[in-house]
PDB file of N, CA and C in Angstrom:
ATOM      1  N   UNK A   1     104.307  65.698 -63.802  1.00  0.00           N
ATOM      2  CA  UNK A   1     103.203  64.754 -63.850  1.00  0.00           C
ATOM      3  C   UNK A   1     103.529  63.547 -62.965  1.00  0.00           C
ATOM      4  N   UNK A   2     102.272  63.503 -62.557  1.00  0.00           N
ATOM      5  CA  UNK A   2     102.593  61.699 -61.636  1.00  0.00           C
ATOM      6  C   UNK A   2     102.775  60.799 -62.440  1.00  0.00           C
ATOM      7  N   UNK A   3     104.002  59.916 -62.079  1.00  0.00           N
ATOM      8  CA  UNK A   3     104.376  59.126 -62.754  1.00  0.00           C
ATOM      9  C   UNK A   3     103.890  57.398 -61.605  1.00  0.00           C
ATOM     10  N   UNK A   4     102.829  56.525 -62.295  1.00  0.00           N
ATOM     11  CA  UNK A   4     102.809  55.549 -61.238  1.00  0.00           C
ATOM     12  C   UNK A   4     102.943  53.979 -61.658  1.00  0.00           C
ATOM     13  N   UNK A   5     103.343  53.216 -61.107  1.00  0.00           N
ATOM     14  CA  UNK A   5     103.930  52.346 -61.601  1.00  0.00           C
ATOM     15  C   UNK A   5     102.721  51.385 -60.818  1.00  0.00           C
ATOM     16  N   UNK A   6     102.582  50.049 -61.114  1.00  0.00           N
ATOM     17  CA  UNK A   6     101.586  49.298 -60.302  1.00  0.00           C
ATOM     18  C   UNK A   6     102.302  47.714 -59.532  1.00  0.00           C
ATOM     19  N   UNK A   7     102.159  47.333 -58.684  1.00  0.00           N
ATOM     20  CA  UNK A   7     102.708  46.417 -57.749  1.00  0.00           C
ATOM     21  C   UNK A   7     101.665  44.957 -57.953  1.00  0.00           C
ATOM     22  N   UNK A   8     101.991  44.368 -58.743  1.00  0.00           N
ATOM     23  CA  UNK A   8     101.037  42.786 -58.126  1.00  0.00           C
ATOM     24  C   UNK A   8     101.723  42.012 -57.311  1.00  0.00           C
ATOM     25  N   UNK A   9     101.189  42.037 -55.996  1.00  0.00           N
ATOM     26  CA  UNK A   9     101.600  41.394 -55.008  1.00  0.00           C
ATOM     27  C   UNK A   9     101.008  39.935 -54.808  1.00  0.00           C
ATOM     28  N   UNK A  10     101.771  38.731 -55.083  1.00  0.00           N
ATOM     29  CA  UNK A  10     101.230  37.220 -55.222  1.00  0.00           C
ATOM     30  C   UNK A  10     101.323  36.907 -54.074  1.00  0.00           C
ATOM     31  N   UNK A  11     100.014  36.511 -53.722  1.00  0.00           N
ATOM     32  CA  UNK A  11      99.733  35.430 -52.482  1.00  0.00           C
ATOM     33  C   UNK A  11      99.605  34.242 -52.704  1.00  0.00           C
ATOM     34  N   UNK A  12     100.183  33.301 -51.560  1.00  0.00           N
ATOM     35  CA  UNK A  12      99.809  31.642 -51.871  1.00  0.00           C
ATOM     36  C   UNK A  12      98.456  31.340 -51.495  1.00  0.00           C
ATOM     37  N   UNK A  13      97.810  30.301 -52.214  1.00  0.00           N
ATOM     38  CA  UNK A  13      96.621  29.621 -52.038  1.00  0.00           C
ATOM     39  C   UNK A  13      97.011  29.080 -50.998  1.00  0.00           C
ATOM     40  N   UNK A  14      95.596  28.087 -50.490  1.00  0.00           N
ATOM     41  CA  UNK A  14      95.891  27.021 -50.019  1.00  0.00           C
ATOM     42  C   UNK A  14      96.423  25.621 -51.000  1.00  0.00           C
ATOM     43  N   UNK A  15      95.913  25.707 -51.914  1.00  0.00           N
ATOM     44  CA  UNK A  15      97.074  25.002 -53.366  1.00  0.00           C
ATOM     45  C   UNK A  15      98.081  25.127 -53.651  1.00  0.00           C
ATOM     46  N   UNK A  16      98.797  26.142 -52.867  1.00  0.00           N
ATOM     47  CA  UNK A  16     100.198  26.493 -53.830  1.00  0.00           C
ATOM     48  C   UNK A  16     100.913  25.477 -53.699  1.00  0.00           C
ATOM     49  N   UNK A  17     101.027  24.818 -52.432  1.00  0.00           N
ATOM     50  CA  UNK A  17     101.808  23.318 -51.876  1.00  0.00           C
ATOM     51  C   UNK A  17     101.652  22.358 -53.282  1.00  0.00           C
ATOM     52  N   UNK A  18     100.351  22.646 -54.051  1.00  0.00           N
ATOM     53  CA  UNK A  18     100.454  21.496 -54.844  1.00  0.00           C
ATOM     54  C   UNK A  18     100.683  21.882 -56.518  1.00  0.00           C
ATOM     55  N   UNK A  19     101.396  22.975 -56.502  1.00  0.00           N
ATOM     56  CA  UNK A  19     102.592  23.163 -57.427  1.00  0.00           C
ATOM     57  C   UNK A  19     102.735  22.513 -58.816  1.00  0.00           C
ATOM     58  N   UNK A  20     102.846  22.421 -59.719  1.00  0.00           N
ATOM     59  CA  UNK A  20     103.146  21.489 -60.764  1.00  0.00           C
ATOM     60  C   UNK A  20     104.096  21.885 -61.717  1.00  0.00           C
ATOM     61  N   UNK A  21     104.970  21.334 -61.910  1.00  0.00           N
ATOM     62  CA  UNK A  21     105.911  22.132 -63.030  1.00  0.00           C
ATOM     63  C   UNK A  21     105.580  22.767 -64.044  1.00  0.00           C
ATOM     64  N   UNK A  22     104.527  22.046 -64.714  1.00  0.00           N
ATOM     65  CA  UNK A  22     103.721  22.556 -66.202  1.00  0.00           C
ATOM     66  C   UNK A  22     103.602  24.163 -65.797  1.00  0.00           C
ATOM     67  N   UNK A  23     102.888  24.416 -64.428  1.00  0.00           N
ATOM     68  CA  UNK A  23     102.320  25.454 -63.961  1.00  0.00           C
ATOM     69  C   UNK A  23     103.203  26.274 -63.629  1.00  0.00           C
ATOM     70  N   UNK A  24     104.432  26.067 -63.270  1.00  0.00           N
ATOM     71  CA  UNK A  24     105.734  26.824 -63.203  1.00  0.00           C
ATOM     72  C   UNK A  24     106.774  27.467 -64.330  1.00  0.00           C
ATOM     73  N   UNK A  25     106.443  26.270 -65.437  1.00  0.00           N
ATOM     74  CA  UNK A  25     107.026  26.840 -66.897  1.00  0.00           C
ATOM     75  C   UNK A  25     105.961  27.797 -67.444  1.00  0.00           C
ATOM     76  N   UNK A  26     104.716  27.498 -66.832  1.00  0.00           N
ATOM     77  CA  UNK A  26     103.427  28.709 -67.800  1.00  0.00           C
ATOM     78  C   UNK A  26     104.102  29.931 -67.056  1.00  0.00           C
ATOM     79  N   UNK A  27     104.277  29.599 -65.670  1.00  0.00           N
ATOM     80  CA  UNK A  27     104.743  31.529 -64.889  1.00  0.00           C
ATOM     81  C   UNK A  27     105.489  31.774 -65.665  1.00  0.00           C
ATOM     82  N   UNK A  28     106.797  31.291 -65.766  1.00  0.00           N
ATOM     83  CA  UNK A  28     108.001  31.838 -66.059  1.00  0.00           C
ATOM     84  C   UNK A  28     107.779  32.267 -67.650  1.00  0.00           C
ATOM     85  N   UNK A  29     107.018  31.206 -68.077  1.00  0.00           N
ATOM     86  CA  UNK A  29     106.656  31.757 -69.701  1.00  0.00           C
ATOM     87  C   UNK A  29     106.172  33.322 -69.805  1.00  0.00           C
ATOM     88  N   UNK A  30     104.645  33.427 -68.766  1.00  0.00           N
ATOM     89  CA  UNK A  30     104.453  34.740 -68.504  1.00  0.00           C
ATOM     90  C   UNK A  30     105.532  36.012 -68.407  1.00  0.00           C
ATOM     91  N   UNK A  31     106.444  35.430 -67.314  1.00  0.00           N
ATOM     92  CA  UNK A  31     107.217  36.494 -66.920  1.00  0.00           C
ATOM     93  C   UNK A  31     107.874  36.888 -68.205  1.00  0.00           C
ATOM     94  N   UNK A  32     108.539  35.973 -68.717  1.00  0.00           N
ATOM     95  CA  UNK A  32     109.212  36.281 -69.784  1.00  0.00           C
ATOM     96  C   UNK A  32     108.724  37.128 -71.004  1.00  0.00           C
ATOM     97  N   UNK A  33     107.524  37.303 -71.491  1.00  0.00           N
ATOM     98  CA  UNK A  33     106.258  37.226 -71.963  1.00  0.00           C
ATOM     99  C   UNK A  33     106.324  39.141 -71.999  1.00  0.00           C
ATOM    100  N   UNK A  34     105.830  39.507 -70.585  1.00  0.00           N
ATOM    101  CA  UNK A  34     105.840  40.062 -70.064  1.00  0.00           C
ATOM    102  C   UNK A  34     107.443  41.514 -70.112  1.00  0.00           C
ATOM    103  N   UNK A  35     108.583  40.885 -69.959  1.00  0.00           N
ATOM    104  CA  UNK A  35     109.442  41.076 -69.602  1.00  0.00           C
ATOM    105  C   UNK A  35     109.705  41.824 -71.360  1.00  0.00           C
ATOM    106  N   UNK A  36     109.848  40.948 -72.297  1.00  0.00           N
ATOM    107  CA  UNK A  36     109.982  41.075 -73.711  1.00  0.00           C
ATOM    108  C   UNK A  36     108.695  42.660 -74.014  1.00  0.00           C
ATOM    109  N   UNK A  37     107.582  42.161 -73.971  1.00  0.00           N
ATOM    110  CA  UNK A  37     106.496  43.559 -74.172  1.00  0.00           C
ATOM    111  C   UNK A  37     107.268  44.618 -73.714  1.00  0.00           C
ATOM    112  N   UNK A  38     108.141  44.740 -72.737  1.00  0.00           N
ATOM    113  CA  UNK A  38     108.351  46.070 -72.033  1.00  0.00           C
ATOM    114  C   UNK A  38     106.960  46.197 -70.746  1.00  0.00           C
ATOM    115  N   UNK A  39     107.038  45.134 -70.171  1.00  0.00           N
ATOM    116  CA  UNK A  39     105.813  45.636 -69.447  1.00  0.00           C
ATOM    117  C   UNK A  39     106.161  45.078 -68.133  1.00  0.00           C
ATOM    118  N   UNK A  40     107.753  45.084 -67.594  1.00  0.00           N
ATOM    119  CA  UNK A  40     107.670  44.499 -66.088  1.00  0.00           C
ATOM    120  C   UNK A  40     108.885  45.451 -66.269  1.00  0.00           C
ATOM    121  N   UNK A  41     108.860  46.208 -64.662  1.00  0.00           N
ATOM    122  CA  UNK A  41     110.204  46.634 -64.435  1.00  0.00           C
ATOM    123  C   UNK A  41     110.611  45.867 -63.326  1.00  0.00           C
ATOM    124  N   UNK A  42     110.257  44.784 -62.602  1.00  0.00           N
ATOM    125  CA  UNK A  42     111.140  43.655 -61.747  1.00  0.00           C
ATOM    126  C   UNK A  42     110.197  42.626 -61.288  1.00  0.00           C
ATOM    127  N   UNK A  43     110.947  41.365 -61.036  1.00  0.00           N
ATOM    128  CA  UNK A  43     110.024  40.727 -60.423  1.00  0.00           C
ATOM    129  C   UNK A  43     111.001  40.294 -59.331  1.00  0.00           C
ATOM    130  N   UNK A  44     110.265  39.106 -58.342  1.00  0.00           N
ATOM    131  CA  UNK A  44     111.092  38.827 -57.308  1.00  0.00           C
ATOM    132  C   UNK A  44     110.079  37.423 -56.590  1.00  0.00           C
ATOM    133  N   UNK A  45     110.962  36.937 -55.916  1.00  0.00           N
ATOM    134  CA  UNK A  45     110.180  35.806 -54.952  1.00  0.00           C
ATOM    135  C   UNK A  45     110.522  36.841 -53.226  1.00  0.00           C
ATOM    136  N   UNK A  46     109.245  36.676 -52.726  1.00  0.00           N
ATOM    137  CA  UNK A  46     109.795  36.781 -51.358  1.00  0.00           C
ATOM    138  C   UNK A  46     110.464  35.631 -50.368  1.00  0.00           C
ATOM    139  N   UNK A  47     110.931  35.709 -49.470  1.00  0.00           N
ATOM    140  CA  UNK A  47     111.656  34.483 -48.930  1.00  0.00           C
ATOM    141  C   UNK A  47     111.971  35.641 -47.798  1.00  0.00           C
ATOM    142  N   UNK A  48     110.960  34.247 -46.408  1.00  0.00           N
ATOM    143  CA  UNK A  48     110.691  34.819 -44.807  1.00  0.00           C
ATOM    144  C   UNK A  48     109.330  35.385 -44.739  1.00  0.00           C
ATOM    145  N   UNK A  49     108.731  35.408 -45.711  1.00  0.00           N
ATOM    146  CA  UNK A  49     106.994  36.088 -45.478  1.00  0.00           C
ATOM    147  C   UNK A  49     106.213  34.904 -45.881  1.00  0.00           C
ATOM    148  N   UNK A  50     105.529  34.092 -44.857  1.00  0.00           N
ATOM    149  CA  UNK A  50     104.813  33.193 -45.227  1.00  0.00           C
ATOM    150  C   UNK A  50     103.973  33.740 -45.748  1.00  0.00           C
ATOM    151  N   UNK A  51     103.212  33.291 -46.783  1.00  0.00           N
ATOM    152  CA  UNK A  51     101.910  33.277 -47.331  1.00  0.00           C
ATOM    153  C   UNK A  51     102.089  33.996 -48.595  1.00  0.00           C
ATOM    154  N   UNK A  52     103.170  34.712 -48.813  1.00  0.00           N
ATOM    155  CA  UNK A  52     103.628  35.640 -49.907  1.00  0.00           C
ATOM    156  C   UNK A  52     104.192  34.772 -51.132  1.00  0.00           C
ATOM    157  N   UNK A  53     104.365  34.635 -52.320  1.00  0.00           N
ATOM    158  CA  UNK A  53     104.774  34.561 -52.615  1.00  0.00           C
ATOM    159  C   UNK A  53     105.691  35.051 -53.667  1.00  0.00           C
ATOM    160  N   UNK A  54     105.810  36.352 -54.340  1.00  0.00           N
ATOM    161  CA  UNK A  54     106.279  37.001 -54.692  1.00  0.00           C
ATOM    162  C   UNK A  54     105.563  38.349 -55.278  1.00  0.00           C
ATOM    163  N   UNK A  55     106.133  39.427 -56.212  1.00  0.00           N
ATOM    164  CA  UNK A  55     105.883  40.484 -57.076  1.00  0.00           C
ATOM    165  C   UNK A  55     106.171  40.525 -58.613  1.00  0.00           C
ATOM    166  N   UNK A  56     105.260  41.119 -59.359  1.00  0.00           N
ATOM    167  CA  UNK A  56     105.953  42.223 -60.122  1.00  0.00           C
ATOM    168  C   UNK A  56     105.225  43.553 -59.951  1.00  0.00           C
ATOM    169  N   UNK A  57     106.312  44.378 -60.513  1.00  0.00           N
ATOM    170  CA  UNK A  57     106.074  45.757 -60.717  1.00  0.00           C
ATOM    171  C   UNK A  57     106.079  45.895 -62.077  1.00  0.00           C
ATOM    172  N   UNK A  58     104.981  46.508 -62.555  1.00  0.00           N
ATOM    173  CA  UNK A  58     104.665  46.203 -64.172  1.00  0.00           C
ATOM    174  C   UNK A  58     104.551  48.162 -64.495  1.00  0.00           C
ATOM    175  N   UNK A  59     104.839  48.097 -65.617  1.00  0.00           N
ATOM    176  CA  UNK A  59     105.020  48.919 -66.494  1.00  0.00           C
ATOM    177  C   UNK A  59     103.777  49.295 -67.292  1.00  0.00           C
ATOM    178  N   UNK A  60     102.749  50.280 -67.366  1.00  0.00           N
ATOM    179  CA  UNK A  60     101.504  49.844 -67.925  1.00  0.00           C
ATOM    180  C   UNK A  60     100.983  51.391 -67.919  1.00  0.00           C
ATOM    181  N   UNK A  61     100.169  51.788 -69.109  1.00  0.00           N
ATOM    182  CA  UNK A  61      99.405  52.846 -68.997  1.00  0.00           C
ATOM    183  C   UNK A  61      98.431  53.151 -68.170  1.00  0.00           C
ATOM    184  N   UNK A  62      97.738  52.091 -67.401  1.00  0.00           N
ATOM    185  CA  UNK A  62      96.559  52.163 -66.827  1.00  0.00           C
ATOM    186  C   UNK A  62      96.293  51.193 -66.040  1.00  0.00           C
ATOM    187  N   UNK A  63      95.534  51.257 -64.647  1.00  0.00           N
ATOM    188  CA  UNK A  63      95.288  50.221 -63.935  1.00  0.00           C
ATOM    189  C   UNK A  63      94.576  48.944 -64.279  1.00  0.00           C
ATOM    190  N   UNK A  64      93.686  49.915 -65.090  1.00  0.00           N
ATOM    191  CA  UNK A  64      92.799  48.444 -66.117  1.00  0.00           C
ATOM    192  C   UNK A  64      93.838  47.665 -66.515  1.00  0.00           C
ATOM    193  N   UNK A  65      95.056  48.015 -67.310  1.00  0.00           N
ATOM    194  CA  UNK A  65      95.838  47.549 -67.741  1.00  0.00           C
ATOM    195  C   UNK A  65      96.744  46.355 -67.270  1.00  0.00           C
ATOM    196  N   UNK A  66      96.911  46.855 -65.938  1.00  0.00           N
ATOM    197  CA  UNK A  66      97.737  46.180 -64.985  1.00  0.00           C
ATOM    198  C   UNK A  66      96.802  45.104 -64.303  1.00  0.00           C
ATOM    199  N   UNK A  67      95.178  45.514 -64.098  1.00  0.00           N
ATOM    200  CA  UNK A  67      94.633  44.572 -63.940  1.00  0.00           C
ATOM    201  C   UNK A  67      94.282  42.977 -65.174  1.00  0.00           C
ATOM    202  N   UNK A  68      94.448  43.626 -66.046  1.00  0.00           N
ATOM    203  CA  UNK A  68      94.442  42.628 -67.295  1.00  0.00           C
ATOM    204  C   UNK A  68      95.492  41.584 -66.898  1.00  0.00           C
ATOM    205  N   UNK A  69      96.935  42.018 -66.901  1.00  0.00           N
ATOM    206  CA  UNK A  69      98.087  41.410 -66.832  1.00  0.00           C
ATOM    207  C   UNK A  69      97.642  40.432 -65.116  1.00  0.00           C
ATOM    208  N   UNK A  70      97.323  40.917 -64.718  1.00  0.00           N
ATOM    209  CA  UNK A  70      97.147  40.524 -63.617  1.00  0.00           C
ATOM    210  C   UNK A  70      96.426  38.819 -63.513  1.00  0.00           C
ATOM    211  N   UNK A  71      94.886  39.494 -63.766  1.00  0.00           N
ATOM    212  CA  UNK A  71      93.894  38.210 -64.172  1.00  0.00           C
ATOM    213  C   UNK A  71      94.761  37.031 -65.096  1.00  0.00           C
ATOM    214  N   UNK A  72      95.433  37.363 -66.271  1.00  0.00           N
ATOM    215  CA  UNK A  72      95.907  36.599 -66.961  1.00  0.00           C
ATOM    216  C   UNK A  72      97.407  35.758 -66.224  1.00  0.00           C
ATOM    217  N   UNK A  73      97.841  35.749 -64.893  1.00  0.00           N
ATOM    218  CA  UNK A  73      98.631  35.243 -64.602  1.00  0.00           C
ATOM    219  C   UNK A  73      98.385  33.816 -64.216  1.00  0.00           C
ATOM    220  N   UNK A  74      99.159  33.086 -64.897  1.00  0.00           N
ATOM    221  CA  UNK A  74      99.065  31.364 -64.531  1.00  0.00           C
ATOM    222  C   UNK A  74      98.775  30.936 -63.244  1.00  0.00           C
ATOM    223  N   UNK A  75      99.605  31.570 -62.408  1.00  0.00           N
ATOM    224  CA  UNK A  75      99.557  31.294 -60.794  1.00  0.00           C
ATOM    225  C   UNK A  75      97.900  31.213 -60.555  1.00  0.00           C
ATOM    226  N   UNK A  76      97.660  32.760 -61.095  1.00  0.00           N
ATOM    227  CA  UNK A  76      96.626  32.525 -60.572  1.00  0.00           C
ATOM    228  C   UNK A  76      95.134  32.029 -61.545  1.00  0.00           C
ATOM    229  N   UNK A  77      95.376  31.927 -62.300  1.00  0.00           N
ATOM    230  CA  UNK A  77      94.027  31.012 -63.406  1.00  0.00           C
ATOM    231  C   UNK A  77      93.972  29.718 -63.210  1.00  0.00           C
ATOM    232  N   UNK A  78      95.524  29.264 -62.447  1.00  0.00           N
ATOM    233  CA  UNK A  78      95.493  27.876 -61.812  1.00  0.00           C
ATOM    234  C   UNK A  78      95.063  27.838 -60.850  1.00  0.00           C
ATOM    235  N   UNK A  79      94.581  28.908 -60.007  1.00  0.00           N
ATOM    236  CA  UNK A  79      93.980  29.080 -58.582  1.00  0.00           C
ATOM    237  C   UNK A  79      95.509  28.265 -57.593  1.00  0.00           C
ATOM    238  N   UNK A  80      96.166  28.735 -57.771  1.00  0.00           N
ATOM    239  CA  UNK A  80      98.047  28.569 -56.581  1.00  0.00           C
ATOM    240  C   UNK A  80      98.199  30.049 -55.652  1.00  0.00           C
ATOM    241  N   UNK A  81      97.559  31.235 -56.474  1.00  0.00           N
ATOM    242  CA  UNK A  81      97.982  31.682 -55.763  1.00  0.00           C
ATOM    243  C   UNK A  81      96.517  32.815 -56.109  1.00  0.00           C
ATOM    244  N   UNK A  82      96.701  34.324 -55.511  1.00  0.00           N
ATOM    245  CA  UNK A  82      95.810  35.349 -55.633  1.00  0.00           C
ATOM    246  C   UNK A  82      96.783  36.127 -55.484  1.00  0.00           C
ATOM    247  N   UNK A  83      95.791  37.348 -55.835  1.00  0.00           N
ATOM    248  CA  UNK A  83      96.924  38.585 -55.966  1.00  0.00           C
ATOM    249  C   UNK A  83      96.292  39.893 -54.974  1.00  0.00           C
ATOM    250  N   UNK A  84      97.012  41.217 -55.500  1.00  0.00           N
ATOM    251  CA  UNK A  84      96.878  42.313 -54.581  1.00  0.00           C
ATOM    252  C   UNK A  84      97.232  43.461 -55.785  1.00  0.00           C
ATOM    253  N   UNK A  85      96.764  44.120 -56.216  1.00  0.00           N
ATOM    254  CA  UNK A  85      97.493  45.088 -56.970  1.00  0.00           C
ATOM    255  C   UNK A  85      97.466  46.888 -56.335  1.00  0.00           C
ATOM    256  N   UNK A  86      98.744  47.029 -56.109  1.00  0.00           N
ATOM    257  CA  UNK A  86      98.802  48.288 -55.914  1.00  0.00           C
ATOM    258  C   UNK A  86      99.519  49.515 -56.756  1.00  0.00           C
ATOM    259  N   UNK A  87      98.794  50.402 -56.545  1.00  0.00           N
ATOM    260  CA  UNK A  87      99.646  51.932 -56.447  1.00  0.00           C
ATOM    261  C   UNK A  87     100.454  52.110 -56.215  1.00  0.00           C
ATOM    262  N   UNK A  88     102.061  52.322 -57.043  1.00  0.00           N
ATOM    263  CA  UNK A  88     103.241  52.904 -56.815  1.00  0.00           C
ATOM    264  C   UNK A  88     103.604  54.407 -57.463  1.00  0.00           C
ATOM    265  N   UNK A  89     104.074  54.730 -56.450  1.00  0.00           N
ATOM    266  CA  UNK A  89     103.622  56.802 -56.992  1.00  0.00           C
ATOM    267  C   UNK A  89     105.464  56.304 -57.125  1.00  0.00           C
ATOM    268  N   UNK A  90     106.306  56.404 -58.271  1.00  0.00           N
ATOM    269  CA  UNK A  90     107.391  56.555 -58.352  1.00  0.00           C
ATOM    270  C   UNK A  90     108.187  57.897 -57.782  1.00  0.00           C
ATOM    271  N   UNK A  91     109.099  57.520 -57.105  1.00  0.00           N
ATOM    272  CA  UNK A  91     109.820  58.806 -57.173  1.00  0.00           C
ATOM    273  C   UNK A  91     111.287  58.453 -57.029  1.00  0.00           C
ATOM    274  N   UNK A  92     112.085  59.830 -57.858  1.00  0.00           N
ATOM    275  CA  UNK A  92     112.877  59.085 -58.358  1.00  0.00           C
ATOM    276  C   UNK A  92     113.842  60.675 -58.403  1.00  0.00           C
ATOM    277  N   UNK A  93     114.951  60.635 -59.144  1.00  0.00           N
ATOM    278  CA  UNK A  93     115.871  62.149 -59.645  1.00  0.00           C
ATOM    279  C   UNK A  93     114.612  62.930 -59.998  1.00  0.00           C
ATOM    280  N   UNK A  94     114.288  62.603 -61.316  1.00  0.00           N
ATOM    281  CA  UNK A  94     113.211  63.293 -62.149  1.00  0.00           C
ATOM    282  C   UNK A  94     112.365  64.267 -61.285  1.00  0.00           C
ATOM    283  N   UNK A  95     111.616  63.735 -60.382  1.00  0.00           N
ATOM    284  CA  UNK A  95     110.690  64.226 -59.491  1.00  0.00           C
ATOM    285  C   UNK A  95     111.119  64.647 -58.537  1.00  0.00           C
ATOM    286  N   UNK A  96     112.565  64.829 -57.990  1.00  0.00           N
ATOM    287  CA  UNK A  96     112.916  65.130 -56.949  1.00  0.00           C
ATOM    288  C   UNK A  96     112.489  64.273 -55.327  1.00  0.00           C
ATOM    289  N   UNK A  97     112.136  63.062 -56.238  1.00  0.00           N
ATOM    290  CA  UNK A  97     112.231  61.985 -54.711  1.00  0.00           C
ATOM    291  C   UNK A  97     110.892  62.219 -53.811  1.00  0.00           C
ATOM    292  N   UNK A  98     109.886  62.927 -54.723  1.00  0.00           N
ATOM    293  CA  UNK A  98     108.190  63.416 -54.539  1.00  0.00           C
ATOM    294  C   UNK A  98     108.525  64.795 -53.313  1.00  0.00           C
ATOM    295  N   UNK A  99     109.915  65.312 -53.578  1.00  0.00           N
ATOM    296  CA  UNK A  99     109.886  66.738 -52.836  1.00  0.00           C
ATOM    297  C   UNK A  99     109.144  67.585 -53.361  1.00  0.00           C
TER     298      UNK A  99
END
């Protein structure tokens, strides 16, 4: 069976410059949040890709799902950043690396 994992890819606003800590402890609250459910298998900041500002790869039955998690991110309900959500077709031992 396909096994797929989903990618929210964070973009910066033109706001992100204006940042606020409050708004930085709500992310990290999220992540954490998140992390505890069983519902992130990594996150990350990018660093060298302007306009990016980081990922997670979330753990989730369903895209609806991942879109939920998504909408509900601080970054972006604060309007700092927008997102991208993609399709990750895992492959891995299990699957033979999608041979």
């Amino acid at each position: 069976m396909e096994k797929l994992m989903y990618m929210m890819m964070i973009e910066k606003s033109r706001t992100y410059n204006k940042l606020t800590k409050k708004a930085v402890t709500e992310h990290v609250e999220n992540v954490r949040r998140l992390d505890d459910e069983g519902k992130l298998e990594i996150c990350g900041v990018f660093k060298g890709y302007p306009g990016m500002a980081g990922m997670y790869i979330l753990k989730t039955d369903s895209r609806e799902e991942a879109e939920d998690i998504c909408s509900r991110e601080p970054l972006v309900i604060g309007g700092y950043a927008t997102y991208k959500l993609v399709e990750l077709q895992v492959a891995n031992r299990e699957n033979n690396y999608l041979l």
